[in-house]
N, C-alpha and C. Protein backbone atom coordinates (compact mmCIF):
# COMPACT_ATOMS: atom_id res chain seq x y z
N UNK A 1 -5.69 123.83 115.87
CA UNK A 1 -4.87 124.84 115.24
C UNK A 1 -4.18 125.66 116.32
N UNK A 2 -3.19 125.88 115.88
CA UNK A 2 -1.89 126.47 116.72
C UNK A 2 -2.18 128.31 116.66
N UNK A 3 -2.39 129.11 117.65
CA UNK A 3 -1.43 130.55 117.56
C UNK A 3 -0.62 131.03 118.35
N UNK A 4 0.32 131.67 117.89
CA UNK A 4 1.56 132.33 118.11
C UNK A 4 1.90 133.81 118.09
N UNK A 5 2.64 134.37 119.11
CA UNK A 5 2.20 135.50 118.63
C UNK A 5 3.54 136.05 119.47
N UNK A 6 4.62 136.66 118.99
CA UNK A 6 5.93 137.48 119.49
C UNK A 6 6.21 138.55 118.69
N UNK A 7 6.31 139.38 120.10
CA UNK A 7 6.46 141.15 119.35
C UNK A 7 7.96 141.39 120.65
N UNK A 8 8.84 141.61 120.00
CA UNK A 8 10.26 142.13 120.91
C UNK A 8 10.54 143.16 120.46
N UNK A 9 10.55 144.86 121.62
CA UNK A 9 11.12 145.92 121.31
C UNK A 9 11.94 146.41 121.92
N UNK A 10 13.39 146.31 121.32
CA UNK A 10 14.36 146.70 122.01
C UNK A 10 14.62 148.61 121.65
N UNK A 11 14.23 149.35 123.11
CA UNK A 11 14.15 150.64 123.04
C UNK A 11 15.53 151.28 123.44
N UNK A 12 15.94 152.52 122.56
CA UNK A 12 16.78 153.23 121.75
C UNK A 12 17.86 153.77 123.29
N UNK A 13 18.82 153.70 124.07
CA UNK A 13 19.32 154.34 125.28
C UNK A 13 19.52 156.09 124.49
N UNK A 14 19.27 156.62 125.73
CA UNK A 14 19.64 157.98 125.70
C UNK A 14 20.76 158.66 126.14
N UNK A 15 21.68 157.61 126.26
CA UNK A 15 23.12 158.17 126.03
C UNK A 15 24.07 157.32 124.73
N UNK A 16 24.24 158.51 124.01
CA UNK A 16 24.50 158.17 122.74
C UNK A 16 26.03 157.83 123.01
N UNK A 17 26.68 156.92 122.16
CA UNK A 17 28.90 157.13 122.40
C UNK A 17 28.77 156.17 123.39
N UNK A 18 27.85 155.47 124.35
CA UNK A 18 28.25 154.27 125.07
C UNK A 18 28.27 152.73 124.03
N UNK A 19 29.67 152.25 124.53
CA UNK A 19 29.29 150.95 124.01
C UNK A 19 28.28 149.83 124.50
N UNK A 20 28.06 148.66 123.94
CA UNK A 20 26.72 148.04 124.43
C UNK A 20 27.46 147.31 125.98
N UNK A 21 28.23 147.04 126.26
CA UNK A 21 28.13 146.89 127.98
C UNK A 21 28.20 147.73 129.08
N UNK A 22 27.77 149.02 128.65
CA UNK A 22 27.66 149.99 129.68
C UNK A 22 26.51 150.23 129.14
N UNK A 23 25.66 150.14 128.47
CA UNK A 23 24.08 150.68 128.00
C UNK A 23 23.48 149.83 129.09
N UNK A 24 22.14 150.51 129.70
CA UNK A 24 21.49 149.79 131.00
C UNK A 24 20.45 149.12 129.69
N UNK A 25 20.39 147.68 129.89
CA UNK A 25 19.26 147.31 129.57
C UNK A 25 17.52 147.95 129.35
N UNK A 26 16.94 148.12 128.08
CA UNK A 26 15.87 148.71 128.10
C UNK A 26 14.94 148.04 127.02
N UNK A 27 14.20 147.14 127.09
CA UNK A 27 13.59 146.61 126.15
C UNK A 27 12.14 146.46 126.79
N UNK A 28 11.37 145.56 125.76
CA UNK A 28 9.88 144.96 125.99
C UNK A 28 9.81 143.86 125.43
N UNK A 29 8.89 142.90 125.97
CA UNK A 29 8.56 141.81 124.87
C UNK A 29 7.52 140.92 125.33
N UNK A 30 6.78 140.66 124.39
CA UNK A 30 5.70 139.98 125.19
C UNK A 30 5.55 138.62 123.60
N UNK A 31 4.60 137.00 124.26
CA UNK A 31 4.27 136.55 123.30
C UNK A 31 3.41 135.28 124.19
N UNK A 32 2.74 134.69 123.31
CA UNK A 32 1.28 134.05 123.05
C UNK A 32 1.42 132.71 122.82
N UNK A 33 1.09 131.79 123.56
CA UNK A 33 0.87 130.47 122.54
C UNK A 33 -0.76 129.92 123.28
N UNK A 34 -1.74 129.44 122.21
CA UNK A 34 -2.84 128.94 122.49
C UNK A 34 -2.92 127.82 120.74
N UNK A 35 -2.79 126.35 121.81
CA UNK A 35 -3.19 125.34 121.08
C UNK A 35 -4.58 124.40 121.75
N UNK A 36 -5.31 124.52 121.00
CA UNK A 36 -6.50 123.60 121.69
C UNK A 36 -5.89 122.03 121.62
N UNK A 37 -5.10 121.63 120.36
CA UNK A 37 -4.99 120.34 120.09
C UNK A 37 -4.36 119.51 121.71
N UNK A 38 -2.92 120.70 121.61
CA UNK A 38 -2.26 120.19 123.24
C UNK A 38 -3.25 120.31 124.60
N UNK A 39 -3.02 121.68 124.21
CA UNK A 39 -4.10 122.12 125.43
C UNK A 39 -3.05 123.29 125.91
N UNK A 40 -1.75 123.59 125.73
CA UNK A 40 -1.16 124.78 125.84
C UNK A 40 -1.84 126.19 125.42
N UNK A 41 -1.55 127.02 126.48
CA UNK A 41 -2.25 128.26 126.77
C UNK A 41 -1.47 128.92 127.22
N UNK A 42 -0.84 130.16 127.04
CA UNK A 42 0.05 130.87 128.19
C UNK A 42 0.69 132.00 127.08
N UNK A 43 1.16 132.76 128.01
CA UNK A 43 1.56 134.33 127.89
C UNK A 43 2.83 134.84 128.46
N UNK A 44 3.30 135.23 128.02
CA UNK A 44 4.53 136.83 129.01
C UNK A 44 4.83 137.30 128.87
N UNK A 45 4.96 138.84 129.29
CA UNK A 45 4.85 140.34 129.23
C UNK A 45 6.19 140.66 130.04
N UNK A 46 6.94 141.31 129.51
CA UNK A 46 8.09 141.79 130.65
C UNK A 46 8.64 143.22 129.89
N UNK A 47 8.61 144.52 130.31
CA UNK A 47 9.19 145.81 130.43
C UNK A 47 10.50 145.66 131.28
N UNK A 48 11.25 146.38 130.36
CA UNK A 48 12.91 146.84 131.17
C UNK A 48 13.23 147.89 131.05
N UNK A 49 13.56 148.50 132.33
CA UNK A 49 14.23 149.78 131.79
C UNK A 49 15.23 149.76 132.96
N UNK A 50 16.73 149.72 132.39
CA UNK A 50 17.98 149.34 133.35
C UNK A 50 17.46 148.35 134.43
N UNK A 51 17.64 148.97 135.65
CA UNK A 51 17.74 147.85 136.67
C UNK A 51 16.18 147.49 137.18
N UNK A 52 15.33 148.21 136.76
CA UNK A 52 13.78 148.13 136.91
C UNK A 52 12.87 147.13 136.37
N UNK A 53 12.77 145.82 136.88
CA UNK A 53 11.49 145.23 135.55
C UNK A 53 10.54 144.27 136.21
N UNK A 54 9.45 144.74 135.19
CA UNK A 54 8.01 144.28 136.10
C UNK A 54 7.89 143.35 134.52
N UNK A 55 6.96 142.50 134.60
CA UNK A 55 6.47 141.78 134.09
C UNK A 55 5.22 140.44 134.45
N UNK A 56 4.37 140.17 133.60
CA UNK A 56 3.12 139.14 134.22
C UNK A 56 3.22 137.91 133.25
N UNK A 57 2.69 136.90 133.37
CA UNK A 57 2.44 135.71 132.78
C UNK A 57 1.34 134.62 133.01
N UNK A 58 0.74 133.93 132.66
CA UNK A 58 -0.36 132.78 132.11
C UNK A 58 -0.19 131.82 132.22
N UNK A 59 -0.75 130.43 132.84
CA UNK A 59 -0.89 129.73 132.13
C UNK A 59 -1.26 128.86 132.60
N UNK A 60 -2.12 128.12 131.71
CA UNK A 60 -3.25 127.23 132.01
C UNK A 60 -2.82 125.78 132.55
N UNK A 61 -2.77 125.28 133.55
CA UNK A 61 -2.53 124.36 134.23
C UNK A 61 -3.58 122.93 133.98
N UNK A 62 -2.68 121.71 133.99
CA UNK A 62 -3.36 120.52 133.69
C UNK A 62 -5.04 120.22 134.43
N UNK A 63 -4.74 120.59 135.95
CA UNK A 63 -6.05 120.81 136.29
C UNK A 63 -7.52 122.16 135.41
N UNK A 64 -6.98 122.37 134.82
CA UNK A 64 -7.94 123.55 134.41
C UNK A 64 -7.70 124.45 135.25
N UNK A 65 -6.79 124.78 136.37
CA UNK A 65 -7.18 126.67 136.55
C UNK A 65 -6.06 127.44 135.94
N UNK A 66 -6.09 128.57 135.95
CA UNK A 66 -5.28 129.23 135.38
C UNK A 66 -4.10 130.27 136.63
N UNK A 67 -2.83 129.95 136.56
CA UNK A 67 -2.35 130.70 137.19
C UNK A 67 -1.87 131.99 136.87
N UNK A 68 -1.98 132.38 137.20
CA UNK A 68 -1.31 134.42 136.93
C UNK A 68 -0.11 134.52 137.69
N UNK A 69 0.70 135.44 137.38
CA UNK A 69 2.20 135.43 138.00
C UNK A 69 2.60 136.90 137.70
N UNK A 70 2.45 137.71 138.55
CA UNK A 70 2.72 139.21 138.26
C UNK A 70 4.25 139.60 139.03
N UNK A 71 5.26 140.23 138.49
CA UNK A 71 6.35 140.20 139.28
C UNK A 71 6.87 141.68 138.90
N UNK A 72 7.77 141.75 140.01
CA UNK A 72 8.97 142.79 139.77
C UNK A 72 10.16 142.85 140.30
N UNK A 73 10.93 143.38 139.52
CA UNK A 73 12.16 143.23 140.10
C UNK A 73 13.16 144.81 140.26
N UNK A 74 13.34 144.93 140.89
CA UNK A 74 14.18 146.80 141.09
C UNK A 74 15.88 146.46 141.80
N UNK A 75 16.56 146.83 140.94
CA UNK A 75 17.91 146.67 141.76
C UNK A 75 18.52 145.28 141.97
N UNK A 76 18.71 145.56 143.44
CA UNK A 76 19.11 143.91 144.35
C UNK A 76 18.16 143.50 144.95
N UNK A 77 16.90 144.25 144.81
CA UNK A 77 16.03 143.33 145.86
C UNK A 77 15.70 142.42 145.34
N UNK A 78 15.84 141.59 144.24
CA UNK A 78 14.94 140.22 143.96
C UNK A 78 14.06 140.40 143.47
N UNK A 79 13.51 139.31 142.90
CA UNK A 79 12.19 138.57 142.36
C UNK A 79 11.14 138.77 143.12
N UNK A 80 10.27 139.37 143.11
CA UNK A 80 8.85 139.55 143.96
C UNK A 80 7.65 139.43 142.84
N UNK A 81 7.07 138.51 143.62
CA UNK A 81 6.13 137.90 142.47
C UNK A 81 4.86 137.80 143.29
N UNK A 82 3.60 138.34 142.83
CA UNK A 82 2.17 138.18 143.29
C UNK A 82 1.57 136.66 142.45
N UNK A 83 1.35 135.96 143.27
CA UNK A 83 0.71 134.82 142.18
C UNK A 83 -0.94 134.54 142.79
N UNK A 84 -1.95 133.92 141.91
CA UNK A 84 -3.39 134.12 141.89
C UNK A 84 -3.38 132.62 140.84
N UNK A 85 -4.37 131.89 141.46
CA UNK A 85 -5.48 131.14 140.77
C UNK A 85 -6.23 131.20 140.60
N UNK A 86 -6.99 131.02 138.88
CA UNK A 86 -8.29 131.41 138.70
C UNK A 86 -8.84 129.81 138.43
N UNK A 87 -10.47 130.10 138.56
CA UNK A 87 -10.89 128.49 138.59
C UNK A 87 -10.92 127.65 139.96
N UNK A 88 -11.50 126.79 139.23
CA UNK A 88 -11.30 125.21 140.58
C UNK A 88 -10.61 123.99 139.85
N UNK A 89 -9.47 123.34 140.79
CA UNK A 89 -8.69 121.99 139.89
C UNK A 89 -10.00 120.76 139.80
N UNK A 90 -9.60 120.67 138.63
CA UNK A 90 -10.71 119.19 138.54
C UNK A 90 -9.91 118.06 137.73
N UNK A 91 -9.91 117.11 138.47
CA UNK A 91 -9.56 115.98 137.99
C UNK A 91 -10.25 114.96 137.26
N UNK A 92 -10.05 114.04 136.28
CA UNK A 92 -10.79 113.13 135.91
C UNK A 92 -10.98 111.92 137.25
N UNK A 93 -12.44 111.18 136.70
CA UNK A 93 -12.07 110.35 137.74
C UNK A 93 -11.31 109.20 137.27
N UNK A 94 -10.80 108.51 138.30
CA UNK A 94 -9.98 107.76 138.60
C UNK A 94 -10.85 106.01 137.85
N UNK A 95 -10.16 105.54 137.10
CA UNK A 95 -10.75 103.85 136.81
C UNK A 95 -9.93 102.90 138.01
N UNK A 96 -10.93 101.98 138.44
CA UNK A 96 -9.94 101.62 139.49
C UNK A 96 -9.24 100.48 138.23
N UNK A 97 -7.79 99.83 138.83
CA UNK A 97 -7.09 99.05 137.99
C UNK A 97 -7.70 97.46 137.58
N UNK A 98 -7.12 96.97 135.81
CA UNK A 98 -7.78 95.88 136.05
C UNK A 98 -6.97 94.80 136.30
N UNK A 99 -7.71 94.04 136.89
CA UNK A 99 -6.99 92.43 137.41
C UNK A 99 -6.98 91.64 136.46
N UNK A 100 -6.12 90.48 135.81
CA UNK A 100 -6.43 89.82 135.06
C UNK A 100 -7.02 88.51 135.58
């Protein structure tokens, strides 16, 4: 069985009389997917406010660990991202091939 889960909040600018391409970007949104059947697992969280945005994310990798991905972004400086593995990769073993 499948869950899902998206919540998007786009928050109100405080300058009223601008049209929407001069409003600085200001929203939230985060959402969920966990299927045992696939094996999909994963998450992402991202806050905006104008040129400011941090956000983290999930997700469960074929080996079994889980990567984390925490980032931010301010201005022009770019994408800066902390990343972390949780777990140890484990592989199945290997059948060697058959010959006929």
């Amino acid at each position: 069985m499948a869950a899902f889960v998206v919540s998007i909040v786009a928050r109100p600018s405080d300058k009223p009389g601008n049209d929407a391409s001069q409003v600085p970007a200001n929203y939230e949104f985060q959402y969920a997917v966990k299927d045992g059947d696939s094996g999909n697992d994963f998450t992402h969280l991202e806050d905006r406010d104008g040129d400011a945005v941090s956000g983290s994310y999930y997700v469960q990798l074929p080996d079994g660990r889980l990567q984390k991905v925490i980032y931010t972004v301010s201005g022009d400086s770019g994408y800066v991202a902390e990343i972390a593995y949780e777990g140890e990769a484990q592989y199945p073993p290997s059948e060697p091939p058959a010959y006929p």
